[in-house]
Protein backbone atom coordinates (compact mmCIF):
# COMPACT_ATOMS: atom_id res chain seq x y z
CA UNK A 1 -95.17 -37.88 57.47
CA UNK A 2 -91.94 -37.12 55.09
CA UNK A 3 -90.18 -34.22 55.61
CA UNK A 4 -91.11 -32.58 52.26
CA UNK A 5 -94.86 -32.90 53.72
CA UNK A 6 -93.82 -31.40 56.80
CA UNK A 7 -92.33 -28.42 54.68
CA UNK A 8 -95.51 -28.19 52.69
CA UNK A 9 -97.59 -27.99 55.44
CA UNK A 10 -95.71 -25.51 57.49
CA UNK A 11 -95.64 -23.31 54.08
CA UNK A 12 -99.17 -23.37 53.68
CA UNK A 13 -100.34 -22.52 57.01
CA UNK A 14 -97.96 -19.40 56.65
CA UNK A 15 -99.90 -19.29 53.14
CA UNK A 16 -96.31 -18.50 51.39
CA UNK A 17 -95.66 -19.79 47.65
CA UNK A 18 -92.43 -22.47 47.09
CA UNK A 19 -90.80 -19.31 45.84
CA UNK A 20 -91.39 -16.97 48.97
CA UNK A 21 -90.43 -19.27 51.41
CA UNK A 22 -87.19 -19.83 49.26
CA UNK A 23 -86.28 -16.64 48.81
CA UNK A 24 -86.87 -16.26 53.06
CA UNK A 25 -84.59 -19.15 53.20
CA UNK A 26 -81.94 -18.30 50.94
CA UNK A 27 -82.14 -20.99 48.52
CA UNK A 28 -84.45 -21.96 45.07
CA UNK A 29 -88.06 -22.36 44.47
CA UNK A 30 -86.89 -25.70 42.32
CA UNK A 31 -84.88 -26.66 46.08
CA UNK A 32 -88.34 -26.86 47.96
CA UNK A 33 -89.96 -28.02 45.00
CA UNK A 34 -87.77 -30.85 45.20
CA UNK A 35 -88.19 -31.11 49.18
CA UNK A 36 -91.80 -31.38 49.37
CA UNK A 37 -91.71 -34.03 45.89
CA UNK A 38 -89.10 -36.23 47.78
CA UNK A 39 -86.58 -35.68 45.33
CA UNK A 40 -84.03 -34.37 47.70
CA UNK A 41 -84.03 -33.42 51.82
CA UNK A 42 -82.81 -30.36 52.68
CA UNK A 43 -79.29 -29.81 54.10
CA UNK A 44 -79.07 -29.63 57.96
CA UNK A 45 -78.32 -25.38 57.20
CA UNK A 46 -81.46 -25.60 55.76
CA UNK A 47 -83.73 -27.54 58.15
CA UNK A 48 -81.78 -24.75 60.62
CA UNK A 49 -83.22 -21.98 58.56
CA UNK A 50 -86.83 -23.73 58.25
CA UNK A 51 -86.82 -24.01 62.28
CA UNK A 52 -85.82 -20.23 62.46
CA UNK A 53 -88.29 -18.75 59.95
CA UNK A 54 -90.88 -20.90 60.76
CA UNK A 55 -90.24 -19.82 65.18
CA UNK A 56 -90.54 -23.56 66.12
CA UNK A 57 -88.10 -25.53 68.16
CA UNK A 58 -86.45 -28.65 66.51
CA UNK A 59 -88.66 -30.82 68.38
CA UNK A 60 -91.74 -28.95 67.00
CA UNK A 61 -90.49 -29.30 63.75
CA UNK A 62 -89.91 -33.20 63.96
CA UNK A 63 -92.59 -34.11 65.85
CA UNK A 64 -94.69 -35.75 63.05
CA UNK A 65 -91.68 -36.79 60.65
CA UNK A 66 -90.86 -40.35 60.80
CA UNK A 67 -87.50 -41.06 60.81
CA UNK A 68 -86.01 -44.14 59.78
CA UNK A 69 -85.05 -46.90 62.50
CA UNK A 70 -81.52 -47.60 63.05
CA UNK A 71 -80.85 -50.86 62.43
């Protein structure tokens, strides 16, 4: 899973519109538009405010997103 699916899915289950969860966030509806499309990734202030709002732990948050190998 992508991080913009992880997003999606985390704003669903709190059944909160692109624009709600912005606005929680302090940022755009068009920003997590663009998240969950995989236009853009969020900004580590953001992932920090996703964590917060959402009350997981970084860990919880991650847990499905794969992240790319070092190489």
């Amino acid at each position: 899973m992508k991080i913009g699916e992880r997003i999606k899915e985390l704003r669903q289950e709190h059944a909160l519109s692109q624009a709600q969860l912005a606005k929680k966030i302090g940022t755009s509806q068009k920003a997590v538009d663009y998240w969950e499309r995989g236009v853009n990734e969020p900004k580590v202030s953001y992932v920090m405010a996703l964590v917060h709002f959402f009350e997981l732990s970084y860990d919880e948050f991650f847990t499905e997103i794969d992240l790319p190998d070092k190489k």
